[in-house]
N, C-alpha and C. Protein backbone atom coordinates (compact mmCIF):
# COMPACT_ATOMS: atom_id res chain seq x y z
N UNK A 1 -61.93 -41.73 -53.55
CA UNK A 1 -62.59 -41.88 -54.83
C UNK A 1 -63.98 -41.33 -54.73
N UNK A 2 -64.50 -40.66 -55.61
CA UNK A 2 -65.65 -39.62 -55.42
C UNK A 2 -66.56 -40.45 -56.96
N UNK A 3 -67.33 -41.14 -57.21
CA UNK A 3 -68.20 -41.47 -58.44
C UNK A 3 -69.33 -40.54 -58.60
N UNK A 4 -69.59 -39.63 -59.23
CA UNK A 4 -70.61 -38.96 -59.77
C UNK A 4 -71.02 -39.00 -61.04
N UNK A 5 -72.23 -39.39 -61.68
CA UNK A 5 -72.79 -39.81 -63.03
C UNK A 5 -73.12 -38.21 -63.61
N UNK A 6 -73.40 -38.37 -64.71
CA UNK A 6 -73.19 -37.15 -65.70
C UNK A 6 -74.58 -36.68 -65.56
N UNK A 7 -75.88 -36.95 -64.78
CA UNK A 7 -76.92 -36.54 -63.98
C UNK A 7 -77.03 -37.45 -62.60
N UNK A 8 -78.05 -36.60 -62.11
CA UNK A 8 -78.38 -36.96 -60.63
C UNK A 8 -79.12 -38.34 -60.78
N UNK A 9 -78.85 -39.21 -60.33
CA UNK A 9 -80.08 -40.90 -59.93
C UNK A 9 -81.00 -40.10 -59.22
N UNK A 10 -82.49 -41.10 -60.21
CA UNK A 10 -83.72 -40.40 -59.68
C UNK A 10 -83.71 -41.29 -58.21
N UNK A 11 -84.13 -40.73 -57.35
CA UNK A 11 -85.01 -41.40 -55.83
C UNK A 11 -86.32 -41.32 -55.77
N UNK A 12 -86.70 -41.83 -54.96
CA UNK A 12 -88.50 -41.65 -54.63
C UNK A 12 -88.90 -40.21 -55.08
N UNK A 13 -90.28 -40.04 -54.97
CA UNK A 13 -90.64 -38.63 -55.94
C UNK A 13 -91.33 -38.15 -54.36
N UNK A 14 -90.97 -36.92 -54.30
CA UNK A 14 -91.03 -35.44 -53.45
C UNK A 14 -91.79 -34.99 -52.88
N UNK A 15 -92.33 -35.26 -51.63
CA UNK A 15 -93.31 -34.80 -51.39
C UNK A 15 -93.86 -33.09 -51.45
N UNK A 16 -92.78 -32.22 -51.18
CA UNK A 16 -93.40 -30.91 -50.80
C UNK A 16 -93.71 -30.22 -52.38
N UNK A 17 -94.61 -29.57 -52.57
CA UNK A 17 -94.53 -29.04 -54.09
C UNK A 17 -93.62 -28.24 -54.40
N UNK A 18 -93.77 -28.11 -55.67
CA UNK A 18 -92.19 -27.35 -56.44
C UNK A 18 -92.24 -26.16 -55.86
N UNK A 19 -93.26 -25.39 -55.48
CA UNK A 19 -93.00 -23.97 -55.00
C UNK A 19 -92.59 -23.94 -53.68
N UNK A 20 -93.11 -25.05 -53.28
CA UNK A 20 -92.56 -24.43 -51.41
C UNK A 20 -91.28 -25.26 -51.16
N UNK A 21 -90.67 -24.23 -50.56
CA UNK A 21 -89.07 -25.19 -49.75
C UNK A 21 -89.66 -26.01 -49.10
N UNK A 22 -88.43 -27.15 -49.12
CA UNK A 22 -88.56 -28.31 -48.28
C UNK A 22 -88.35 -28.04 -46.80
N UNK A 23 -89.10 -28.81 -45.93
CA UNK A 23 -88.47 -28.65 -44.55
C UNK A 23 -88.03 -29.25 -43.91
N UNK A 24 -87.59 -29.30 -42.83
CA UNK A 24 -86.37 -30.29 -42.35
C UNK A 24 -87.35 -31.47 -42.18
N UNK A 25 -88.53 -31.35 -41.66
CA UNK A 25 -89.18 -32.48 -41.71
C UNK A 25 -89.29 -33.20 -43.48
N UNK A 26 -89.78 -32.68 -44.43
CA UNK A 26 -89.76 -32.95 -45.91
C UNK A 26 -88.45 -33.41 -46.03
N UNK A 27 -87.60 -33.01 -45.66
CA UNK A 27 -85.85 -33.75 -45.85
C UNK A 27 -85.38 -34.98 -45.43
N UNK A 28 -85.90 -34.97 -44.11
CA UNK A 28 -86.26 -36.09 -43.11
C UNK A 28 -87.22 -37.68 -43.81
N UNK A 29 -88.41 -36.91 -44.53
CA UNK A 29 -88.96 -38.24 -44.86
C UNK A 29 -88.41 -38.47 -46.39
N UNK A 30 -87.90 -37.86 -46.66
CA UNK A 30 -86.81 -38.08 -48.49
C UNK A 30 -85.76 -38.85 -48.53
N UNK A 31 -84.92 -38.65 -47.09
CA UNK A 31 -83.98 -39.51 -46.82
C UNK A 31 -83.74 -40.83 -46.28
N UNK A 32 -85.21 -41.37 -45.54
CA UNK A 32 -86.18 -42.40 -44.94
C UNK A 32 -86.42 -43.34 -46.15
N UNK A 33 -87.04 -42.65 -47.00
CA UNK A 33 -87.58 -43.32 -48.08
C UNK A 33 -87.00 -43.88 -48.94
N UNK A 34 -85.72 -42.67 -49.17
CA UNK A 34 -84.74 -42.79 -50.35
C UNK A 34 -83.64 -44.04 -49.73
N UNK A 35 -83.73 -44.41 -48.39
CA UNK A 35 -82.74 -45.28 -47.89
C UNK A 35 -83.29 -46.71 -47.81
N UNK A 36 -85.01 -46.25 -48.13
CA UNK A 36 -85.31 -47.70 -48.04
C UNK A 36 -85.26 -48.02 -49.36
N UNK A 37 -84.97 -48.29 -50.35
CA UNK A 37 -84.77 -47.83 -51.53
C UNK A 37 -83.47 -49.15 -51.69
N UNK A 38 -83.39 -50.56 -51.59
CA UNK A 38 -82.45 -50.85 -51.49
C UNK A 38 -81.98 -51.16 -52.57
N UNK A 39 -82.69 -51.25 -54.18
CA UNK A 39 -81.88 -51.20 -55.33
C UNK A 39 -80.55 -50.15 -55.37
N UNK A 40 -81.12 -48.98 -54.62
CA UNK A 40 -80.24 -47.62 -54.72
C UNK A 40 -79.29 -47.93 -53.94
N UNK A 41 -79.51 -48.51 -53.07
CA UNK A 41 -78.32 -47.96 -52.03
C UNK A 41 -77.41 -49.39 -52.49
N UNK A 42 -77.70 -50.52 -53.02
CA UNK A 42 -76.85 -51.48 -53.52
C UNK A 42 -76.05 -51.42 -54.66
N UNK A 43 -76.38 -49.84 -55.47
CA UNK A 43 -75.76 -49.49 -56.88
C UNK A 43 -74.54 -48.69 -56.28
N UNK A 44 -74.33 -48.09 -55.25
CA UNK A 44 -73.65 -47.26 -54.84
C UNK A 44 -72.04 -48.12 -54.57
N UNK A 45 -71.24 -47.75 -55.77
CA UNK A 45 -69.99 -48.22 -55.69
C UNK A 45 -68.81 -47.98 -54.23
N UNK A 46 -68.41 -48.94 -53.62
CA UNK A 46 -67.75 -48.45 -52.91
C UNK A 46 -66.40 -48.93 -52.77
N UNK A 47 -65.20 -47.77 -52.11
CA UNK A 47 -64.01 -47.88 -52.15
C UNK A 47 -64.11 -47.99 -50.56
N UNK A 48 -62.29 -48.95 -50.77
CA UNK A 48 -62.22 -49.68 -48.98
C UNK A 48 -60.93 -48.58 -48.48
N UNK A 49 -61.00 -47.21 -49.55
CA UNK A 49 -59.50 -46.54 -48.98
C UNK A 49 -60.64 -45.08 -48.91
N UNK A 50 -61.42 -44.72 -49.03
CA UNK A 50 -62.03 -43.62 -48.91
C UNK A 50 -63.73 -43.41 -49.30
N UNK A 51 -64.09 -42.23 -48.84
CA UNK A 51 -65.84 -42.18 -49.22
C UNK A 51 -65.95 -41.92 -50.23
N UNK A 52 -67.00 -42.54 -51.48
CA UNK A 52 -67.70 -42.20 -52.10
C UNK A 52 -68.85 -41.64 -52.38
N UNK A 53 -69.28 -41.05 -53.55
CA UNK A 53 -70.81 -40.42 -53.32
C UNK A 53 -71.29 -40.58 -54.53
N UNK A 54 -72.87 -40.52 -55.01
CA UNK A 54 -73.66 -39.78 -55.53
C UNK A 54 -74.41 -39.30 -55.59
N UNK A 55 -74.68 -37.97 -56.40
CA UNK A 55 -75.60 -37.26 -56.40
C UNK A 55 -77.18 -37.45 -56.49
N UNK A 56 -77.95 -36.97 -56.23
CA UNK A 56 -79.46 -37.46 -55.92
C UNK A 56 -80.19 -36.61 -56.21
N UNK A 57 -81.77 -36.58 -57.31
CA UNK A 57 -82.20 -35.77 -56.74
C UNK A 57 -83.35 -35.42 -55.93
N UNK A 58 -83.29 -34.23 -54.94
CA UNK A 58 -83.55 -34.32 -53.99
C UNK A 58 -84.95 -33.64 -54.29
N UNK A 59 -85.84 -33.34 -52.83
CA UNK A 59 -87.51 -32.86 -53.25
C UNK A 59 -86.92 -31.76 -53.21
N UNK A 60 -87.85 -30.94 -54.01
CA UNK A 60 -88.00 -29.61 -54.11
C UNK A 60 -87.06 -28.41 -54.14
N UNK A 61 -86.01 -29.17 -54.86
CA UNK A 61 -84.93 -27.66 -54.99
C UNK A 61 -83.74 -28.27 -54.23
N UNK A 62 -84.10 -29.59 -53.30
CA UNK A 62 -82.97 -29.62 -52.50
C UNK A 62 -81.67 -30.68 -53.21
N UNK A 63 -80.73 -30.20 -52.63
CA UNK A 63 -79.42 -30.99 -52.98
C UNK A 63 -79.29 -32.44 -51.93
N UNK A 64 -78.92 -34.00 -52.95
CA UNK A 64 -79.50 -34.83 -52.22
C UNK A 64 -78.04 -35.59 -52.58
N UNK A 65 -77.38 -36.65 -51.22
CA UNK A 65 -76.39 -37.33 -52.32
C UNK A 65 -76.58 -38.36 -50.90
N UNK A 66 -76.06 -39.72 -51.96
CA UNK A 66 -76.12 -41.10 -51.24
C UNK A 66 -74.04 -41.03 -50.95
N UNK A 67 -74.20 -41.63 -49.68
CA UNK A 67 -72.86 -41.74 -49.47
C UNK A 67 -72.30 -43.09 -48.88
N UNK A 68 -71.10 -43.42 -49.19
CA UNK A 68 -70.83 -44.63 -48.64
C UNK A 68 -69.34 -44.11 -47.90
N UNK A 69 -68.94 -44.88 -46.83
CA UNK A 69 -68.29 -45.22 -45.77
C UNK A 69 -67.53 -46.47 -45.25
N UNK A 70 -66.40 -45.92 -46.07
CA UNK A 70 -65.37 -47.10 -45.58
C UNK A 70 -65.34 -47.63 -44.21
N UNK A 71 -64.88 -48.24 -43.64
CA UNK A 71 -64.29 -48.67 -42.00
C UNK A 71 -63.43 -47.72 -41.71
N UNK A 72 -63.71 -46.66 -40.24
CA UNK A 72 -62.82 -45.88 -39.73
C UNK A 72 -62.89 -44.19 -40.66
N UNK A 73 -64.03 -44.27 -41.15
CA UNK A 73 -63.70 -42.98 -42.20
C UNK A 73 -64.73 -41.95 -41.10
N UNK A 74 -64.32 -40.79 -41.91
CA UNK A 74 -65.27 -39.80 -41.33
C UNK A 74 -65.03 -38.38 -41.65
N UNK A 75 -65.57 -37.41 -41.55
CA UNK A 75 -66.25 -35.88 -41.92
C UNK A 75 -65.34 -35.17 -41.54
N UNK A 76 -64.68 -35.33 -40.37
CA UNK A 76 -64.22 -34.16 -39.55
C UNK A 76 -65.58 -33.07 -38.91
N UNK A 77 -65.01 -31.99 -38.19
CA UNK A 77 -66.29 -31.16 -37.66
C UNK A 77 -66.37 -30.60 -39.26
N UNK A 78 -67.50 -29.92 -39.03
CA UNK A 78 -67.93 -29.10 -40.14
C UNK A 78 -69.65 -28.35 -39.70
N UNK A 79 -69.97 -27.60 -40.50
CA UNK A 79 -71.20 -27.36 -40.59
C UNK A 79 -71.59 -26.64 -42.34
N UNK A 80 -72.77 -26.63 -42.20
CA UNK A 80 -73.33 -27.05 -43.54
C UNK A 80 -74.04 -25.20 -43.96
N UNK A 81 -73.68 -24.20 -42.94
CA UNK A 81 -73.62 -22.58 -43.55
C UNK A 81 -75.27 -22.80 -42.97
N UNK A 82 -76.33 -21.92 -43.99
CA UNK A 82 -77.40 -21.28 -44.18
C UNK A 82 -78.52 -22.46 -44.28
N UNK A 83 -77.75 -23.36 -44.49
CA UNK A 83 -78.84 -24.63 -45.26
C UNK A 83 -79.32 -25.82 -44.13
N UNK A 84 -80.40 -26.13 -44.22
CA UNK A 84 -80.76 -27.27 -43.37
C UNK A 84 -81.05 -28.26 -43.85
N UNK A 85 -80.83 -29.22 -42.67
CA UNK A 85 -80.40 -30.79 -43.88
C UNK A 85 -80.63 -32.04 -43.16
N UNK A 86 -80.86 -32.99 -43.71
CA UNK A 86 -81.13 -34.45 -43.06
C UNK A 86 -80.33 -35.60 -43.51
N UNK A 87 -80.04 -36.37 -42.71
CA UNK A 87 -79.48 -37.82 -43.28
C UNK A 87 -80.19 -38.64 -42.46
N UNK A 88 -79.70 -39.93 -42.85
CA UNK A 88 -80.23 -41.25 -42.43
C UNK A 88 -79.26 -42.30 -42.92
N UNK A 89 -79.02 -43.31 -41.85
CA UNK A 89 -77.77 -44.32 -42.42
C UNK A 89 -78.68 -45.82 -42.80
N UNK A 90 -78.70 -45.98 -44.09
CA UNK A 90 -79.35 -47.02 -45.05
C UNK A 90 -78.56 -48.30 -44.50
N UNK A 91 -77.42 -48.31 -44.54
CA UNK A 91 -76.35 -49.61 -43.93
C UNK A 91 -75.41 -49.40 -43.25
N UNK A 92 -75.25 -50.47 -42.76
CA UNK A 92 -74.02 -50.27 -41.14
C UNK A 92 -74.77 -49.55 -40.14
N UNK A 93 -73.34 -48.79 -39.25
CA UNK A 93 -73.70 -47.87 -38.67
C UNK A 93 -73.35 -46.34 -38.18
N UNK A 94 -73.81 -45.31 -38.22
CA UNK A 94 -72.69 -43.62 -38.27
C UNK A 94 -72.91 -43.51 -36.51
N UNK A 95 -72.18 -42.81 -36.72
CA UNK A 95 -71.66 -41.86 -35.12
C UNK A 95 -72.15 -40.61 -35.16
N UNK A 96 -72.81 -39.88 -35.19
CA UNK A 96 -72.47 -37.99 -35.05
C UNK A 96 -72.39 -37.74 -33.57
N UNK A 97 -71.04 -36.57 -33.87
CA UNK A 97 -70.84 -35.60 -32.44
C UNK A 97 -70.95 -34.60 -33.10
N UNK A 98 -72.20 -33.75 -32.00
CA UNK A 98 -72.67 -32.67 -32.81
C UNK A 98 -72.52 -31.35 -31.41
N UNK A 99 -72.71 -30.00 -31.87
CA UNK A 99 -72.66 -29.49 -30.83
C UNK A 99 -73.70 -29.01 -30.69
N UNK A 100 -74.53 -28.84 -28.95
CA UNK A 100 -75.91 -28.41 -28.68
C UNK A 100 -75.94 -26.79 -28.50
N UNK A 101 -75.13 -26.06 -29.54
CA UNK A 101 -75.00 -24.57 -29.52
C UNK A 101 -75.16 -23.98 -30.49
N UNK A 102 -75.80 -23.05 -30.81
CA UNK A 102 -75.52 -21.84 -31.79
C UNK A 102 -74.45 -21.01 -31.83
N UNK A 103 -73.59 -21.45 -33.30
CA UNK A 103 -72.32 -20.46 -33.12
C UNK A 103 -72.47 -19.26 -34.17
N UNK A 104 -71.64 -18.23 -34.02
CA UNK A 104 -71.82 -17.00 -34.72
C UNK A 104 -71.45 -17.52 -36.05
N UNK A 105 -72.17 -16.93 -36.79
CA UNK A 105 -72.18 -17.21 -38.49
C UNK A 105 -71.40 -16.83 -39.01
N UNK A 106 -70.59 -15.67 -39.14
CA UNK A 106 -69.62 -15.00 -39.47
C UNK A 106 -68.50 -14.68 -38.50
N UNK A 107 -67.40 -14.28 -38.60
CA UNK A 107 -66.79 -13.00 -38.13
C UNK A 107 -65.53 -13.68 -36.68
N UNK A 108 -65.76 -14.55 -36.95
CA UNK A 108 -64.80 -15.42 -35.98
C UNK A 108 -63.81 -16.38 -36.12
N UNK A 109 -62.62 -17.03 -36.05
CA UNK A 109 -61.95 -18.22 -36.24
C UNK A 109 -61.14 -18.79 -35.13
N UNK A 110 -62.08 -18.80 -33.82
CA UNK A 110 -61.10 -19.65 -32.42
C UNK A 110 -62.46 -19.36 -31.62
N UNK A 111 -63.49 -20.49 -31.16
CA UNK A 111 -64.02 -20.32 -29.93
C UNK A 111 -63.64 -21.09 -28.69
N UNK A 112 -63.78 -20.96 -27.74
CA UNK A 112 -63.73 -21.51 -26.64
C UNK A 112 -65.42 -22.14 -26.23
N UNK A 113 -65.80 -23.25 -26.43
CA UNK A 113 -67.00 -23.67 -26.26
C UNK A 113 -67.13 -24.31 -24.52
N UNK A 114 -68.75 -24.08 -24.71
CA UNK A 114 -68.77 -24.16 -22.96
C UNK A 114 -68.99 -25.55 -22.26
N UNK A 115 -69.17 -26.12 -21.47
CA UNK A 115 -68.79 -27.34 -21.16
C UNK A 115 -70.46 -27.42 -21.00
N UNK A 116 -70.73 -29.20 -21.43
CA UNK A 116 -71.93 -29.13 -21.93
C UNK A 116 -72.52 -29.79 -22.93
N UNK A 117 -72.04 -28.72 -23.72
CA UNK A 117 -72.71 -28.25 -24.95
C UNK A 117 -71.86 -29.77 -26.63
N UNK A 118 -71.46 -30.69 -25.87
CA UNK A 118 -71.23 -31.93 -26.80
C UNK A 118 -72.49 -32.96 -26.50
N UNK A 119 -72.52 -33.35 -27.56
CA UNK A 119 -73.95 -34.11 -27.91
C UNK A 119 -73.24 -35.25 -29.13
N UNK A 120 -73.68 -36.58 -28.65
CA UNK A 120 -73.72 -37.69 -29.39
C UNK A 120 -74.52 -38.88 -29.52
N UNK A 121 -74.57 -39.10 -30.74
CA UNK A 121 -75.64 -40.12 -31.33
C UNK A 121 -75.08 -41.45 -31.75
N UNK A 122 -75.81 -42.37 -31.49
CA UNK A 122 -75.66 -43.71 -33.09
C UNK A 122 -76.68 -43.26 -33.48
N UNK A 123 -76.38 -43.74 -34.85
CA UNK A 123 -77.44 -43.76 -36.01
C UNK A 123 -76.99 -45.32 -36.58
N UNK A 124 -78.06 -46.46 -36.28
CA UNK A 124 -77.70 -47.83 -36.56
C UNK A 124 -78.78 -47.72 -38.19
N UNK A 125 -78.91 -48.60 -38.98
CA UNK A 125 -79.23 -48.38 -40.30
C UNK A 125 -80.48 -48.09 -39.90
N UNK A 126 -81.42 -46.91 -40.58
CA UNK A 126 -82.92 -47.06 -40.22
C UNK A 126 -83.23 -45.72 -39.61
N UNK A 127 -81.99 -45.14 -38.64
CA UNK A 127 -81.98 -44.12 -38.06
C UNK A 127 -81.49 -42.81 -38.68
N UNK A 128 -82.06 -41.61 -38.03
CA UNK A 128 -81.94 -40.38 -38.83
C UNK A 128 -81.71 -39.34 -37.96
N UNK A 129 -81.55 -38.10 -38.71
CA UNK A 129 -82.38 -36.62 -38.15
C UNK A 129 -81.75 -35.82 -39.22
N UNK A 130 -82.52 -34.52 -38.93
CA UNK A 130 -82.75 -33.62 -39.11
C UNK A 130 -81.73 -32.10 -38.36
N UNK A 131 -81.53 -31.14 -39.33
CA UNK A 131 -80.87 -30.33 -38.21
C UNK A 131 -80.93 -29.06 -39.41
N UNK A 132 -81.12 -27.80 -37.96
CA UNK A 132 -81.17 -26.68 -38.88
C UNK A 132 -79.95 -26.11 -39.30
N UNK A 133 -80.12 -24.81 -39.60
CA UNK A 133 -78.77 -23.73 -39.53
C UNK A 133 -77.60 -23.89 -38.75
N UNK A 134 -76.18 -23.35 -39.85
CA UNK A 134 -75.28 -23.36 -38.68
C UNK A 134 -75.03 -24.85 -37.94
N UNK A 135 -75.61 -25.49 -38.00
CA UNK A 135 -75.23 -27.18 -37.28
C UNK A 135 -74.04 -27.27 -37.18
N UNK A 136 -73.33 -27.83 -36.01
CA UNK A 136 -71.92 -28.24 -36.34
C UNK A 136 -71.76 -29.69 -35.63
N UNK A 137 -70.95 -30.38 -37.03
CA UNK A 137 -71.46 -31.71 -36.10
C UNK A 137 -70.31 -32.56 -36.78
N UNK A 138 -69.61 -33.69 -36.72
CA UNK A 138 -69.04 -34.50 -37.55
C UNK A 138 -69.59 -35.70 -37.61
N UNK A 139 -69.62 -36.74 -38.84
CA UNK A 139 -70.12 -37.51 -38.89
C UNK A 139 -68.72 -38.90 -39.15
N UNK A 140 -68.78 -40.06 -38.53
CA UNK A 140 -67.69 -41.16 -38.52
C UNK A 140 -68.45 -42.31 -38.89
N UNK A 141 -67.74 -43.52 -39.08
CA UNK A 141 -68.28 -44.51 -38.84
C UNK A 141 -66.93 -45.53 -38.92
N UNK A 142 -67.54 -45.66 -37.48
CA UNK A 142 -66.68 -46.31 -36.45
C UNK A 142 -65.65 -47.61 -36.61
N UNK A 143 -66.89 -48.81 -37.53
CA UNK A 143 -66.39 -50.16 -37.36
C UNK A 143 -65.22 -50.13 -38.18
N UNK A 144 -64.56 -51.00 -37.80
CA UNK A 144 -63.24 -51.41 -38.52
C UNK A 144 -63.09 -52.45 -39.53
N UNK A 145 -64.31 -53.00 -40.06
CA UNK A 145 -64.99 -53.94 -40.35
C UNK A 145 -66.10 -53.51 -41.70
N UNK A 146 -66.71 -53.46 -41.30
CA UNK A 146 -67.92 -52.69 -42.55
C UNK A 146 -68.37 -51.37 -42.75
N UNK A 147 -68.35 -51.42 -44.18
CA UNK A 147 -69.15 -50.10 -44.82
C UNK A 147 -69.96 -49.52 -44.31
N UNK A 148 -70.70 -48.05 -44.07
CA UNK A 148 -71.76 -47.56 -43.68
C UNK A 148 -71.87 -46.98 -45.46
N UNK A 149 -73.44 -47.26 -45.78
CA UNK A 149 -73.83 -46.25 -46.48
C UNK A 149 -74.69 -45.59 -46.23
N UNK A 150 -74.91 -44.01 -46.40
CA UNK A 150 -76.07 -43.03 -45.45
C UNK A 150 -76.61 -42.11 -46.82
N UNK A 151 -77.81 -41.39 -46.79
CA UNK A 151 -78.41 -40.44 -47.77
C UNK A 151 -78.56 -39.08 -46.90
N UNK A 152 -78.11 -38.34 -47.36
CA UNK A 152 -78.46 -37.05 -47.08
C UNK A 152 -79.40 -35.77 -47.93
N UNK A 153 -79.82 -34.96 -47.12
CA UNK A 153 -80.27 -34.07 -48.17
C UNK A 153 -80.29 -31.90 -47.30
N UNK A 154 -80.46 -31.48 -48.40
CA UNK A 154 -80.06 -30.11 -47.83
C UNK A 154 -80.83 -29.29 -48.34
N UNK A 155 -81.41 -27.97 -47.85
CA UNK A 155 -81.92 -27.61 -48.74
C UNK A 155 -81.52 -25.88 -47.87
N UNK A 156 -81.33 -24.87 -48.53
CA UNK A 156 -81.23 -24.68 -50.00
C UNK A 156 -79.61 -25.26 -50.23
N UNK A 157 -80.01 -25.72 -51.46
CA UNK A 157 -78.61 -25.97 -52.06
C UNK A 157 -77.04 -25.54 -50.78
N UNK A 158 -76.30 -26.75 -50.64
CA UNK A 158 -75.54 -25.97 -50.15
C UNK A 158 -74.29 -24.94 -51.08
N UNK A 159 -74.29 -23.65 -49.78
CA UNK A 159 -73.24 -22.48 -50.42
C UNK A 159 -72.22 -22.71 -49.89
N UNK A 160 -71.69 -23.64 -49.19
CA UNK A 160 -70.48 -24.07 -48.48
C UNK A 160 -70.24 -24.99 -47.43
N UNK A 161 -69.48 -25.38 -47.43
CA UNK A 161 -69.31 -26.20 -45.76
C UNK A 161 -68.04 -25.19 -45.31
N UNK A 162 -68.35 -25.02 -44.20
CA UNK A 162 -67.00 -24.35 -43.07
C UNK A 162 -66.44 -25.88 -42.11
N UNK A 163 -65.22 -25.82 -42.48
CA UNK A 163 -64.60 -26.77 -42.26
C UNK A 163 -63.73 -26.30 -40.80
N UNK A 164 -63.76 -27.16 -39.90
CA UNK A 164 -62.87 -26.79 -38.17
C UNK A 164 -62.35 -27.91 -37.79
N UNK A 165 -60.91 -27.45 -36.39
CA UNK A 165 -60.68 -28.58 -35.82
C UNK A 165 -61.30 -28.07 -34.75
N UNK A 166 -61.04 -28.89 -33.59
CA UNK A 166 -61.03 -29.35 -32.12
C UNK A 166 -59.93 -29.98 -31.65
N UNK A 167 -59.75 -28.42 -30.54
CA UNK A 167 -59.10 -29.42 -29.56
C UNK A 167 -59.58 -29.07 -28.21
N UNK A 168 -59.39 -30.06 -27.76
CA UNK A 168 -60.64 -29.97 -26.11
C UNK A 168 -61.72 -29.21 -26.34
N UNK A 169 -61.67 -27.91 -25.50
CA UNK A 169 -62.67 -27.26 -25.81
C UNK A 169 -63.04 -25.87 -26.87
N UNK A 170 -61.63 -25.99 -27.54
CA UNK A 170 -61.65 -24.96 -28.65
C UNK A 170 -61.77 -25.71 -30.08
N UNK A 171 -62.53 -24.82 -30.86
CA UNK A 171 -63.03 -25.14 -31.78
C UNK A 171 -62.33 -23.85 -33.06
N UNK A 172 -61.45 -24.06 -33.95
CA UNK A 172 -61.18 -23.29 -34.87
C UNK A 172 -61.49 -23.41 -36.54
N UNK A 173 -61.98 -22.66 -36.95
CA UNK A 173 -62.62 -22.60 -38.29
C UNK A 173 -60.93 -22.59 -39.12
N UNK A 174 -60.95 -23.70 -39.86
CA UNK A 174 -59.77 -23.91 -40.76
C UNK A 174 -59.64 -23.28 -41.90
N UNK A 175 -60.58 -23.96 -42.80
CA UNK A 175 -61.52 -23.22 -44.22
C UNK A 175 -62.58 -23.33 -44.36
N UNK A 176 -63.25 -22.79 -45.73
CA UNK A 176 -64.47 -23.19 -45.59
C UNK A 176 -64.38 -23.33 -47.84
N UNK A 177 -65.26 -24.39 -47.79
CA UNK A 177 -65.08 -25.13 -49.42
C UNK A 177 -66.62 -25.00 -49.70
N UNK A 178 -66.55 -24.53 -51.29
CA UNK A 178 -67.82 -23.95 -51.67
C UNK A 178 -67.97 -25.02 -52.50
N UNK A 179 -69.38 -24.98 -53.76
CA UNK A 179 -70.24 -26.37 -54.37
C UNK A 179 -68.63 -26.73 -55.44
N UNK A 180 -68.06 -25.81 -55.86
CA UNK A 180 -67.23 -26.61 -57.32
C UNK A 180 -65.90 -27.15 -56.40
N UNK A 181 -65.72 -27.25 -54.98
CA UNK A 181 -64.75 -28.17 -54.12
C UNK A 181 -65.10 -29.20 -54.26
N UNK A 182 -66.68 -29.98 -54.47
CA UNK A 182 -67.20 -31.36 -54.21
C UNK A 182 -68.36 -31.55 -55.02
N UNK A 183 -68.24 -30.92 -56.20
CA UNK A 183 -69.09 -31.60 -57.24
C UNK A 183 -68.36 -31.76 -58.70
């Protein structure tokens, strides 16, 4: 179940000015703020069979959405294209396994990744980051038990997510789903 309102819910107001892009740091403290925000994150309807979202808007041009997290749900790998982006988990708690590599942007669909190069986090409520280009990372949340809800934000707008599996150490690009897949 996906809830999106017929505009974006305002959040805290923006620090970077309208002319300059946001930066991962500016994304970083939008999503901090916007999570402490607990009227917001208590309006956020949630389903116990799948994630929900809504849209946000974000500082300065950027695309912002509050998300909630059933027990056992999660992202799959993915990465987020051209755009750099931040979250932060407002309630519960997320998982990311992310990878500590730069992969080619284009022109490929099967790598063999090098041993290493897996990287994992908690993010317990409160906790965040930041991440540039190209990121590839999936995001879960784990408990079997309670909701996670998390805020994210991106900027520029995202032009796609490239969607992959894994297995061991190969990584294959499946599809990739542009803004009218998930808005």
């Amino acid at each position: 179940m996906s809830v999106t309102p017929s505009a974006p819910v305002s959040a805290p107001a923006s620090v970077p000015h309208p002319a300059q892009a946001p930066t991962q740091a500016d994304l970083l403290d939008f999503v901090r703020r916007t999570a402490a925000d607990t009227e917001l994150i208590a309006s956020l309807p949630l389903d116990p069979q799948g994630r929900t979202w809504v849209r946000l808007d974000g500082p300065g041009g950027s695309e912002a959405w509050l998300i909630g997290w059933p027990p056992g749900s999660g992202t799959g790998w993915h990465d987020h294209a051209e755009s750099v982006g931040a979250f932060l988990t407002a309630r519960g708690e997320l998982k990311e396994n992310s990878l500590a590599a730069r992969l080619p942007a284009d022109g490929w669909k099967t790598l063999e990744l090098s041993d290493g190069v897996d990287r994992q986090r908690r993010l317990p409520a409160g906790r965040g980051r930041s991440f540039g280009r190209h990121h590839v990372h999936e995001v879960l949340n784990e408990s079997t038990a309670e909701h996670a809800i998390s805020v994210h934000a991106y900027y520029p707008p995202l032009p796609q997510i490239r969607r992959y599996s894994r297995t061991g150490p190969v990584l294959r690009l499946e599809h990739v789903e542009r803004p009218q897949d998930w808005q």
